[in-house]
N, C-alpha and C. Protein backbone atom coordinates (compact mmCIF):
# COMPACT_ATOMS: atom_id res chain seq x y z
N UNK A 1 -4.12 -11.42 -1.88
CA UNK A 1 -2.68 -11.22 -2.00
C UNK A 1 -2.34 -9.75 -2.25
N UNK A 2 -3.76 -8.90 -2.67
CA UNK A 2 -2.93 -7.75 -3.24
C UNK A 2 -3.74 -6.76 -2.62
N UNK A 3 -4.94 -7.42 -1.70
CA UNK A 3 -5.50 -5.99 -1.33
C UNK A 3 -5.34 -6.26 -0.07
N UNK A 4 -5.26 -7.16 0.70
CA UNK A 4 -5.29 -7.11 2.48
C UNK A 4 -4.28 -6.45 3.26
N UNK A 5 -3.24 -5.88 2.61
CA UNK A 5 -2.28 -4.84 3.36
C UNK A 5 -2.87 -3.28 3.32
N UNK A 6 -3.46 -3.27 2.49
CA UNK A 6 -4.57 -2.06 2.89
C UNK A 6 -5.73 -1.77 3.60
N UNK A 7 -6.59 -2.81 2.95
CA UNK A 7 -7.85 -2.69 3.01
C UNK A 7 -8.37 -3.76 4.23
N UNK A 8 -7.13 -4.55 4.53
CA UNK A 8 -7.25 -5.39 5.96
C UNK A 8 -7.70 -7.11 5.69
N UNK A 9 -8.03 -7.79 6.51
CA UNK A 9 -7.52 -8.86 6.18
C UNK A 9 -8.81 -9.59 5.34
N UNK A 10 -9.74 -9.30 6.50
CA UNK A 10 -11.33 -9.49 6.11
C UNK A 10 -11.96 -8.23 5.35
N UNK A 11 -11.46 -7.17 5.29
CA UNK A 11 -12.11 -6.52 4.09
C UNK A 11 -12.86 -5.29 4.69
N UNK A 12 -12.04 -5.46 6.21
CA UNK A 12 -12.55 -4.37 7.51
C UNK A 12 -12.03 -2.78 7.21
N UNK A 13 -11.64 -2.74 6.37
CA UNK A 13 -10.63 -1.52 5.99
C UNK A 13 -9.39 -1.15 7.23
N UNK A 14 -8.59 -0.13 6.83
CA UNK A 14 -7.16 0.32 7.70
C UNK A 14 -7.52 2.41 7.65
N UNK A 15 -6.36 2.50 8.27
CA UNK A 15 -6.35 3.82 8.13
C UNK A 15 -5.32 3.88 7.05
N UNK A 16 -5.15 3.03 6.14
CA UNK A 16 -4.74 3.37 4.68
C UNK A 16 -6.03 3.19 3.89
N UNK A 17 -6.99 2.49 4.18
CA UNK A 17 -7.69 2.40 3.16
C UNK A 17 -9.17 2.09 3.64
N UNK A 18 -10.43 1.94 2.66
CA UNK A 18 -12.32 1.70 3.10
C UNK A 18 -12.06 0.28 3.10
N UNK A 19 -13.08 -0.03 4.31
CA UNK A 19 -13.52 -1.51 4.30
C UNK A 19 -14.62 -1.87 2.61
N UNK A 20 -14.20 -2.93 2.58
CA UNK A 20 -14.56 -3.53 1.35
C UNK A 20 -15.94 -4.07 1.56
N UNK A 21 -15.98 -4.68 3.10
CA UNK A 21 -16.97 -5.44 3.32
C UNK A 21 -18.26 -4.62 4.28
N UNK A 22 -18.44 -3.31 3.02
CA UNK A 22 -18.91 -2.30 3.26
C UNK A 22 -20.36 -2.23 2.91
N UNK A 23 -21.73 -1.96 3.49
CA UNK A 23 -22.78 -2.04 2.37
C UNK A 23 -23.09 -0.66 2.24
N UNK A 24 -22.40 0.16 2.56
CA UNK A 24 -22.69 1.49 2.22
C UNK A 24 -21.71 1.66 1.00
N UNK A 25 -20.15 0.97 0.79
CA UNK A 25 -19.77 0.99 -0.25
C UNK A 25 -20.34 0.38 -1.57
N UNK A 26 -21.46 -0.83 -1.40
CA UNK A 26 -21.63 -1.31 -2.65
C UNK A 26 -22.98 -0.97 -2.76
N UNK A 27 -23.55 0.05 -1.49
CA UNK A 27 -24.51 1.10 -2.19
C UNK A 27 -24.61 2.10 -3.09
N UNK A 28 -23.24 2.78 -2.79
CA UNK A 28 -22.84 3.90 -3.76
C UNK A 28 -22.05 3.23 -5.25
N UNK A 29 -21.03 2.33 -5.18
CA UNK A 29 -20.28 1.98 -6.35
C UNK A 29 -21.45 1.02 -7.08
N UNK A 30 -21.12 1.49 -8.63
CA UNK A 30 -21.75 -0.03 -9.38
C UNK A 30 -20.88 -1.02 -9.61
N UNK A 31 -21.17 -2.01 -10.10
CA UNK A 31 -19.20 -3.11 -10.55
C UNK A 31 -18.84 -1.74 -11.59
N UNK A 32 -19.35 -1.50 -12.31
CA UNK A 32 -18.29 -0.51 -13.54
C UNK A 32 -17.64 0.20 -12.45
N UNK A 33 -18.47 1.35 -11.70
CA UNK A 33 -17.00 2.19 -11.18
C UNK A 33 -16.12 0.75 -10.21
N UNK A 34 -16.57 -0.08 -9.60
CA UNK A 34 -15.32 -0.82 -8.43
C UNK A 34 -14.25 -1.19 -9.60
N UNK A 35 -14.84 -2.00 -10.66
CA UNK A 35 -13.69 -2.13 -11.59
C UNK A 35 -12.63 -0.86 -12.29
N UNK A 36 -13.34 -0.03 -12.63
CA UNK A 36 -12.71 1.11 -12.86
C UNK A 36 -11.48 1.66 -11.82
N UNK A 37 -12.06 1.79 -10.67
CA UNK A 37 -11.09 1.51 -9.51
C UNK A 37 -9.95 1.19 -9.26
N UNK A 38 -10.51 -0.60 -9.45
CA UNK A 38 -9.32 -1.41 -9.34
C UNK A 38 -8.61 -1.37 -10.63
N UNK A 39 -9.44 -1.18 -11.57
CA UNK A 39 -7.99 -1.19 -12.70
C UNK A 39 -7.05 0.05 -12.80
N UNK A 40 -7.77 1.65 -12.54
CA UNK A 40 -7.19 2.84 -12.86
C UNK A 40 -6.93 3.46 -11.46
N UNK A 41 -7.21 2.75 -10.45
CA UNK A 41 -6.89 3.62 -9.09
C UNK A 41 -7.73 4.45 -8.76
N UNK A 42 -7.83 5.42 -7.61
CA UNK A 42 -8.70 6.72 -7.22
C UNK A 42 -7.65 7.71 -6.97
N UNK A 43 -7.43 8.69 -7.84
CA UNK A 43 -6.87 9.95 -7.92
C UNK A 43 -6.56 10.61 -6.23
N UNK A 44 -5.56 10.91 -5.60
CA UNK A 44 -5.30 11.39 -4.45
C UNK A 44 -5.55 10.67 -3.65
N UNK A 45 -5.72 9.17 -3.76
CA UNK A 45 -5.30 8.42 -2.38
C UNK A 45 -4.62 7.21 -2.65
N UNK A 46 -4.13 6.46 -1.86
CA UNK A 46 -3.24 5.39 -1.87
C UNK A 46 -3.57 3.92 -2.84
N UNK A 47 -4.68 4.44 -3.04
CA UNK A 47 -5.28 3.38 -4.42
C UNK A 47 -4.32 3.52 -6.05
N UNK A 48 -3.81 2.78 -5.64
CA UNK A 48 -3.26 2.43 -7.35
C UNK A 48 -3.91 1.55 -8.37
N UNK A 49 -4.03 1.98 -9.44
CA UNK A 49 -4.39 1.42 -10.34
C UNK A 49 -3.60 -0.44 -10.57
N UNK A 50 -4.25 -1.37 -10.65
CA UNK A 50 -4.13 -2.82 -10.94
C UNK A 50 -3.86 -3.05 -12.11
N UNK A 51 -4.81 -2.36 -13.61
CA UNK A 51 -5.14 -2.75 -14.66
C UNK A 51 -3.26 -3.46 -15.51
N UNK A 52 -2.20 -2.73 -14.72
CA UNK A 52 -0.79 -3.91 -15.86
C UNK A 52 -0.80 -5.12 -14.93
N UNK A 53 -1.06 -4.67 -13.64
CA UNK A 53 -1.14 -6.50 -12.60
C UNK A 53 -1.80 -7.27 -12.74
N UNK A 54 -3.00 -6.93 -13.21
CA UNK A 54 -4.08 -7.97 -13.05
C UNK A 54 -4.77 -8.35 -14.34
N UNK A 55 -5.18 -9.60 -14.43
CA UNK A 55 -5.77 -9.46 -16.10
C UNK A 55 -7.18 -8.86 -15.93
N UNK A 56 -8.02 -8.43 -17.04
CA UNK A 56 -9.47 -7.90 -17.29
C UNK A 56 -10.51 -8.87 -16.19
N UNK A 57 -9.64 -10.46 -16.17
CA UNK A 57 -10.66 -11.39 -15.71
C UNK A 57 -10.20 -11.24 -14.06
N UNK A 58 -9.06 -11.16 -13.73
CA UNK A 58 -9.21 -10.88 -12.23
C UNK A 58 -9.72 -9.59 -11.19
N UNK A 59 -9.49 -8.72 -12.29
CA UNK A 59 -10.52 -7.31 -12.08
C UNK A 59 -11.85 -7.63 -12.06
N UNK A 60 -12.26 -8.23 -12.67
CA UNK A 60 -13.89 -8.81 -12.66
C UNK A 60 -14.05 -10.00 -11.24
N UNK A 61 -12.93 -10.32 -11.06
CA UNK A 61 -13.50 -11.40 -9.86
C UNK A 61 -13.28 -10.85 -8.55
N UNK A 62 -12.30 -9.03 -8.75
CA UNK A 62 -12.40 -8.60 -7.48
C UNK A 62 -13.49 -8.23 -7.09
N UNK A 63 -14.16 -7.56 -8.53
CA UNK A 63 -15.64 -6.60 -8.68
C UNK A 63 -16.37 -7.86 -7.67
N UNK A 64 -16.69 -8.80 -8.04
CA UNK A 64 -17.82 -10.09 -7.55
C UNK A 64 -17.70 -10.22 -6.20
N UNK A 65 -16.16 -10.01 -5.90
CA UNK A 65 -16.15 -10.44 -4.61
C UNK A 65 -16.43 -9.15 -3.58
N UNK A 66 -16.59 -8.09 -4.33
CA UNK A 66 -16.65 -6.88 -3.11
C UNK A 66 -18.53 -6.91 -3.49
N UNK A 67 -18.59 -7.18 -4.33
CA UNK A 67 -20.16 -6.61 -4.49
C UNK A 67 -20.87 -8.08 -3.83
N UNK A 68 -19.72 -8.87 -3.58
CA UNK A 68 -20.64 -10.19 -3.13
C UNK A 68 -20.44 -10.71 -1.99
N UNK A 69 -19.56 -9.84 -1.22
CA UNK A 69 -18.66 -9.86 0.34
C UNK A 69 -20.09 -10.17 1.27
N UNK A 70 -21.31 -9.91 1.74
CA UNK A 70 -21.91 -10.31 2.47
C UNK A 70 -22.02 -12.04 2.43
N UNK A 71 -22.23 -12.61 1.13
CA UNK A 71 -22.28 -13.99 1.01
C UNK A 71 -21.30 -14.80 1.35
N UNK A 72 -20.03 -14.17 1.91
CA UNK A 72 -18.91 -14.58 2.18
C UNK A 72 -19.29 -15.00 3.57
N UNK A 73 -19.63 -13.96 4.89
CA UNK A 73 -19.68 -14.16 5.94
C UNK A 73 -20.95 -14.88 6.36
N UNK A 74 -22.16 -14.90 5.26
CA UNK A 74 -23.27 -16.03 5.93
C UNK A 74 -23.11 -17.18 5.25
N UNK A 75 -22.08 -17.88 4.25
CA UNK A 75 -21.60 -19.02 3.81
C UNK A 75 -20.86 -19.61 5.69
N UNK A 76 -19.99 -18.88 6.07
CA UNK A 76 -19.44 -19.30 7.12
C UNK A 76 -17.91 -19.54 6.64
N UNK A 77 -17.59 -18.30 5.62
CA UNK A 77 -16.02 -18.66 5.30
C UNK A 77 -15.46 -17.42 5.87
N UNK A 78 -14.30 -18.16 5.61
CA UNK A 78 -13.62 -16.88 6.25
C UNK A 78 -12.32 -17.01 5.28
N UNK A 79 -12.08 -15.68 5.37
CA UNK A 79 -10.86 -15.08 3.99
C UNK A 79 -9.39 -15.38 4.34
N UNK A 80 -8.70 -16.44 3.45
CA UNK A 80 -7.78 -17.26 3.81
C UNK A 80 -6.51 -15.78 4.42
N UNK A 81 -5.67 -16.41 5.06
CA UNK A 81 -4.82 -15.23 5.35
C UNK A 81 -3.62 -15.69 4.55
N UNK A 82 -3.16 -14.19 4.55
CA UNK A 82 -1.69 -14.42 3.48
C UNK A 82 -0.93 -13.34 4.23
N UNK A 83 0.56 -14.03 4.33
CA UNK A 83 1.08 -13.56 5.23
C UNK A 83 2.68 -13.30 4.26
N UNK A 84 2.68 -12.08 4.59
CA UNK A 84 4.08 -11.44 3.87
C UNK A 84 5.37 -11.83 4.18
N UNK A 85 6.28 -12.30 3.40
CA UNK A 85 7.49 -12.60 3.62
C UNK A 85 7.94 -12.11 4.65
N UNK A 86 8.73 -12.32 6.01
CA UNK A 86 9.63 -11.26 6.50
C UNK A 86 10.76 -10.53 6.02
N UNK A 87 10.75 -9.18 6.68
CA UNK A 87 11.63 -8.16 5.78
C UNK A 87 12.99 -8.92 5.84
N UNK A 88 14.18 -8.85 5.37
CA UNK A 88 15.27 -8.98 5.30
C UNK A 88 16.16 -7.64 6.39
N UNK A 89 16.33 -7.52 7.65
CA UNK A 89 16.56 -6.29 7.97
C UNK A 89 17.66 -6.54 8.67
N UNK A 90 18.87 -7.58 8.06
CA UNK A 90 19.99 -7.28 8.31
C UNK A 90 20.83 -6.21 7.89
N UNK A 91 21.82 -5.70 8.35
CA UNK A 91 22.90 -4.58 8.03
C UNK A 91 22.71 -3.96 6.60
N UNK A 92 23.18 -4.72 5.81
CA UNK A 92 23.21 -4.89 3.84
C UNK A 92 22.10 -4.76 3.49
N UNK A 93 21.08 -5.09 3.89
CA UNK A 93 19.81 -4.83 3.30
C UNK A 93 19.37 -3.54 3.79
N UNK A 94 19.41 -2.96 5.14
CA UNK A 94 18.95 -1.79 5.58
C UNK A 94 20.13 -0.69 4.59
N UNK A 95 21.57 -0.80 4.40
CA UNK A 95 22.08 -0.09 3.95
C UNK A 95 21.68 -0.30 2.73
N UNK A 96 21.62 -1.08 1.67
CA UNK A 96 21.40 -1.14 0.21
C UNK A 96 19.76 -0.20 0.08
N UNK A 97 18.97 -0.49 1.53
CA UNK A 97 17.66 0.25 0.84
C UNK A 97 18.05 1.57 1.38
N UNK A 98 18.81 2.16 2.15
CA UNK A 98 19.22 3.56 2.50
C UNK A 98 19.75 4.30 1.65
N UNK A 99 20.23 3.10 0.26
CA UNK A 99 21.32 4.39 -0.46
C UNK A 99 20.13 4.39 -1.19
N UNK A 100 19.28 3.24 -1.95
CA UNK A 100 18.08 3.61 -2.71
C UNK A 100 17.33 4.72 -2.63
N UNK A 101 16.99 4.81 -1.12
CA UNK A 101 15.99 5.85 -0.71
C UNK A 101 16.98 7.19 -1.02
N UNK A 102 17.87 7.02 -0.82
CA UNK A 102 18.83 8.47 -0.54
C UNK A 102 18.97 9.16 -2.10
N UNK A 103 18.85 7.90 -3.62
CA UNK A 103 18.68 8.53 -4.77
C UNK A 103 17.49 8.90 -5.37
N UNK A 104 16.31 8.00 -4.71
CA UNK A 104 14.98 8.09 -5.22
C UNK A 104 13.91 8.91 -4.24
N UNK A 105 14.63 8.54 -2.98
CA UNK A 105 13.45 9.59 -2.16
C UNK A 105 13.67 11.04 -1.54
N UNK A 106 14.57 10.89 -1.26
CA UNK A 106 14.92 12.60 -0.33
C UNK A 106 14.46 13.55 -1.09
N UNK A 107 14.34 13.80 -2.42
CA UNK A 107 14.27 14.73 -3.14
C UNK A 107 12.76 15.34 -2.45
N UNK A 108 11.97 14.26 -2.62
CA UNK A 108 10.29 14.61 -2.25
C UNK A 108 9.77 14.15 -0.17
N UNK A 109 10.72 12.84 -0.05
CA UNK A 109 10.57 12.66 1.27
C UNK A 109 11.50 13.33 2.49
N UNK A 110 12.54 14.20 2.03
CA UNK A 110 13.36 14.89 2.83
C UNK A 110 14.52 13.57 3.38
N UNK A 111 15.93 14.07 3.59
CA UNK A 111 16.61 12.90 3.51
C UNK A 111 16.50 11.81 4.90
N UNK A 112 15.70 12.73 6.27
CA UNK A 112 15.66 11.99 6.89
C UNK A 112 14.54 11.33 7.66
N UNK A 113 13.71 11.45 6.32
CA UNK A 113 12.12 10.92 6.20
C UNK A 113 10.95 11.94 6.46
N UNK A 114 11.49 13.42 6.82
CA UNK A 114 10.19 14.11 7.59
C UNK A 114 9.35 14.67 6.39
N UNK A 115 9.60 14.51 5.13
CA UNK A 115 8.86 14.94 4.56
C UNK A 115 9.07 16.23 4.48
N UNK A 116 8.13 16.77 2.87
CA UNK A 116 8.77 18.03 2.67
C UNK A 116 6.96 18.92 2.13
N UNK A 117 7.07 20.10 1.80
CA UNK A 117 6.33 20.81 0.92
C UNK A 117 5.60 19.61 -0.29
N UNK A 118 6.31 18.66 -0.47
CA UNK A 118 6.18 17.84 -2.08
C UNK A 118 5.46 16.47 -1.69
N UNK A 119 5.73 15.61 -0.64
CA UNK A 119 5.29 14.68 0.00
C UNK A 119 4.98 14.69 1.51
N UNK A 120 4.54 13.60 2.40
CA UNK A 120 4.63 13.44 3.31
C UNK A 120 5.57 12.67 4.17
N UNK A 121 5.67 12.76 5.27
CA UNK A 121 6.97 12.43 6.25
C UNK A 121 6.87 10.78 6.07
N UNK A 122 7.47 9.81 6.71
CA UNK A 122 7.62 8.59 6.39
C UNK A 122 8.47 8.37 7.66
N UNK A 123 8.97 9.57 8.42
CA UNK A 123 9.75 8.51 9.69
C UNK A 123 9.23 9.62 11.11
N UNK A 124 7.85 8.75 11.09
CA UNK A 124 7.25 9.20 12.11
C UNK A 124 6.56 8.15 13.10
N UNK A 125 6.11 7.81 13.95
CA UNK A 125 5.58 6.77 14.62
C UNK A 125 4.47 5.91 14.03
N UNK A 126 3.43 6.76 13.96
CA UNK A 126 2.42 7.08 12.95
C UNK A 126 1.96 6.17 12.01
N UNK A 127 2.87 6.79 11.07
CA UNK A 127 2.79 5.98 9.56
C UNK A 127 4.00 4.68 9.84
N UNK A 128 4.96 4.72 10.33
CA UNK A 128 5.65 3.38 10.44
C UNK A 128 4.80 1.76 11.17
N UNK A 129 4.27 2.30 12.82
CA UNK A 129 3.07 1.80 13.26
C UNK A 129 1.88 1.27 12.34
N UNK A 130 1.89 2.10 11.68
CA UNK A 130 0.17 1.40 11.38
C UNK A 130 0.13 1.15 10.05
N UNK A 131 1.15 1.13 9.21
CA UNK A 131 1.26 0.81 7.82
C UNK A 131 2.23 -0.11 7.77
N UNK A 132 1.59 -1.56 7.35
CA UNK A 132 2.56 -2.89 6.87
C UNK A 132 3.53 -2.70 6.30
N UNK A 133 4.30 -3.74 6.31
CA UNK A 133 5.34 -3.84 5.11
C UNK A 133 5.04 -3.88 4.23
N UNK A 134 3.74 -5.00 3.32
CA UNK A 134 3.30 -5.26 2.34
C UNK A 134 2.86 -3.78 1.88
N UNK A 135 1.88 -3.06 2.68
CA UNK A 135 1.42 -1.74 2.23
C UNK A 135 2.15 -1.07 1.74
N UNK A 136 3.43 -0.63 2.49
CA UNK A 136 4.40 -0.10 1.95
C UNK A 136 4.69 -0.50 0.64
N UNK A 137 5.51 -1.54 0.45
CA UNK A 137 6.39 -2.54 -1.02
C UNK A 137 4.69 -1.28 -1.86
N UNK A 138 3.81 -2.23 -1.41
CA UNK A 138 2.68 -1.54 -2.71
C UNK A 138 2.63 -0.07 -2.87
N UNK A 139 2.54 0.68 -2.27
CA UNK A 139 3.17 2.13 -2.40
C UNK A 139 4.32 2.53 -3.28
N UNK A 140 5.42 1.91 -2.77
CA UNK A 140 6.09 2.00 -3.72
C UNK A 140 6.05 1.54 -4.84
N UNK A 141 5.59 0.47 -5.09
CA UNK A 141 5.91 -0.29 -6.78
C UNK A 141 4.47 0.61 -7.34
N UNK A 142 3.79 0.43 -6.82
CA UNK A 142 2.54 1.45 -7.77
C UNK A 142 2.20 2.93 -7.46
N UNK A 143 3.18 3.39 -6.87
CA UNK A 143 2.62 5.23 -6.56
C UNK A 143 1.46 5.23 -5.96
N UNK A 144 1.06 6.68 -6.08
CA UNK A 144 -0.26 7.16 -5.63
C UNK A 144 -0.83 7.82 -6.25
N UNK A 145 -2.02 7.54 -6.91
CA UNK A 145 -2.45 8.03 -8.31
C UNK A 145 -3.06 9.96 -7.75
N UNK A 146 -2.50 10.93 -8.91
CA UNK A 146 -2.96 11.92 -8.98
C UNK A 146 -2.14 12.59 -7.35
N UNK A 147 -0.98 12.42 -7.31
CA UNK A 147 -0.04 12.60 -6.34
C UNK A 147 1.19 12.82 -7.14
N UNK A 148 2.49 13.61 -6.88
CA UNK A 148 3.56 13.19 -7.23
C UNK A 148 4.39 12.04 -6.82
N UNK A 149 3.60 11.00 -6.07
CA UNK A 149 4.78 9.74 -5.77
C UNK A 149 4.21 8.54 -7.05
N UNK A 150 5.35 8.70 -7.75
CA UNK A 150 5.70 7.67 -8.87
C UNK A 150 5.61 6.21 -8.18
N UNK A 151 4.78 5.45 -9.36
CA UNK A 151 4.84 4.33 -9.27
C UNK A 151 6.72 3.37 -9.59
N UNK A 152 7.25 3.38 -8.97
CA UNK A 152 8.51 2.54 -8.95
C UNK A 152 8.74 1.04 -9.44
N UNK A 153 7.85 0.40 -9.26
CA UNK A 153 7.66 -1.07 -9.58
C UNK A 153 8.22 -1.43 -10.95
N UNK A 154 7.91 -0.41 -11.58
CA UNK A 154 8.44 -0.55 -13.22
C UNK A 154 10.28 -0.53 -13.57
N UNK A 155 10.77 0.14 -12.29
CA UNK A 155 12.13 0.48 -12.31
C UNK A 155 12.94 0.00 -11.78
N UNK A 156 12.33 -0.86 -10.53
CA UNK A 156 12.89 -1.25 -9.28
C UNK A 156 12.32 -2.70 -9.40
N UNK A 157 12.99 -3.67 -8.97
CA UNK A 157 12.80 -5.02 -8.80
C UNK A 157 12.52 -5.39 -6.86
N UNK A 158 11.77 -6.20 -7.05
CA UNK A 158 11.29 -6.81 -5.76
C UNK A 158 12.40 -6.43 -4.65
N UNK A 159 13.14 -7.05 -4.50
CA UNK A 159 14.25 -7.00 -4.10
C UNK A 159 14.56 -5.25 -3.74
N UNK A 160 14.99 -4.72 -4.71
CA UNK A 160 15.03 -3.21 -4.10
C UNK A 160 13.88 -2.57 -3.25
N UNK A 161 12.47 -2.78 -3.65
CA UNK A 161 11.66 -2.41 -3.03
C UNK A 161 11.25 -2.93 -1.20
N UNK A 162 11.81 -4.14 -1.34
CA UNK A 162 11.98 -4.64 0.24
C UNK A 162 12.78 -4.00 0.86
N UNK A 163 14.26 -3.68 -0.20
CA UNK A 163 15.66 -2.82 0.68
C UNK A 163 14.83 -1.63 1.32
N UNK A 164 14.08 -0.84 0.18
CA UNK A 164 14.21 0.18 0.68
C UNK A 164 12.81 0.32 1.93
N UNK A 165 11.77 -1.14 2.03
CA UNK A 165 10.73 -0.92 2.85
C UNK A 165 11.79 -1.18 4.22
N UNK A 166 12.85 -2.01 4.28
CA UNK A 166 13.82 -2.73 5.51
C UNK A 166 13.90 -1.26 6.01
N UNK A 167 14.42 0.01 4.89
CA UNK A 167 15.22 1.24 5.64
C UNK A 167 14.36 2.03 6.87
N UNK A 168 13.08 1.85 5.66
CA UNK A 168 12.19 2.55 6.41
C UNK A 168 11.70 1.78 7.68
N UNK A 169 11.66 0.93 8.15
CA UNK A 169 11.10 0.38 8.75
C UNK A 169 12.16 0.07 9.72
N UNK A 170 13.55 0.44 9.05
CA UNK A 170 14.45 0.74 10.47
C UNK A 170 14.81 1.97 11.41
N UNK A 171 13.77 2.78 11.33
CA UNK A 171 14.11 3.74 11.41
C UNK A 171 12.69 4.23 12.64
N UNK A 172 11.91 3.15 12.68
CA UNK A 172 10.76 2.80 13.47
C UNK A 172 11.45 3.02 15.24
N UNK A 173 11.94 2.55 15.30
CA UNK A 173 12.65 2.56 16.83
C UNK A 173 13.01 3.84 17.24
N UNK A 174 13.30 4.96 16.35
CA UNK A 174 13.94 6.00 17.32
C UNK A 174 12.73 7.29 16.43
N UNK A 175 11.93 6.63 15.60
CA UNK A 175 10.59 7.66 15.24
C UNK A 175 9.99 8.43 15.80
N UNK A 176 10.15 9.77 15.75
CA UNK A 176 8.89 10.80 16.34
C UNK A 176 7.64 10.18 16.66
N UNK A 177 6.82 10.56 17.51
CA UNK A 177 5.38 10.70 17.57
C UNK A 177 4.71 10.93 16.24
N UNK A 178 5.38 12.14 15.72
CA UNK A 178 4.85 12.96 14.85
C UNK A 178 5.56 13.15 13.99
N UNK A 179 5.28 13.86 13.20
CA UNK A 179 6.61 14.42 11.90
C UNK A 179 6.50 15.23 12.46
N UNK A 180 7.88 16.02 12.49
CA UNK A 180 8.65 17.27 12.23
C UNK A 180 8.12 18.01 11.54
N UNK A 181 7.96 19.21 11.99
CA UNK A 181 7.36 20.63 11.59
C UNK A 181 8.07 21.08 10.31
């Protein structure tokens, strides 16, 4: 529920994030650092810290399941899918998350997503394409550790955080290739 908008469905990783179902990853990590990880995040990338979401005991059953991901695929299971609400991306919802973004983001995302000196762009082909909705919502409600993008989740209720994933994600249709210089 909380890692497959990143890290993919089966654990294949994204270009947001490492495949899980890695044996070069659970060559290098022990469970202490994966837990460490998942509870405190990895400094400068899209990994947020879990440890207020999750209790001590579900941090321990992510640890098991990444350090135990091969036994998954020669059992013959396969990793249930969970599938994200659809956005709400009528009129009111794209405008309610436009004025959001317009008090909480322009400052660092520039007002018409290209990103500035402080963050990166957000209305580019790019990153709209290949980053979920779910990915997004999680971006926002938990920041990006050792980055200036604030975790929001604490301030903002579900609901706002969809408004403002609807804005962005309306804005997909007439998106650059690229960000703006």
């Amino acid at each position: 529920a909380n890692c497959v908008a990143c890290h993919g469905a089966n654990g294949e990783g994204t270009t947001l994030a490492p495949a899980l179902a890695s044996d070069e990853l659970r060559a290098r990590l022990s469970d202490a650092d994966i837990a460490r990880i998942v509870a405190q995040g990895s400094p400068g990338t899209l990994m947020a810290g879990w440890e207020r979401a999750l209790t001590p005991a579900d941090i321990a059953a992510v640890t098991a399941l990444v350090r135990r991901w091969p036994e998954i695929g020669a059992a013959g299971l396969t990793m249930p899918v969970v599938e994200a609400a659809p956005l709400d991306m009528s009129p009111a919802a794209i405008a309610a998350g436009g004025q959001l973004y317009g008090l909480l983001c322009t400052q660092c995302h520039g007002a018409s997503g290209y990103g500035t000196p402080l963050a990166p762009a957000l209305n580019n082909q790019t990153f709209l394409s290949q980053t979920e909705d779910a990915a997004i919502q999680q971006i926002i409600a938990g920041g990006v550790p050792g980055t200036s993008m604030p975790a929001w989740g604490g301030y903002l209720g579900e609901a706002d955080i969809t408004a403002i994933t609807a804005f962005l994600r309306s804005l997909e249709a007439d998106a650059p290739a690229m960000a703006a210089p």
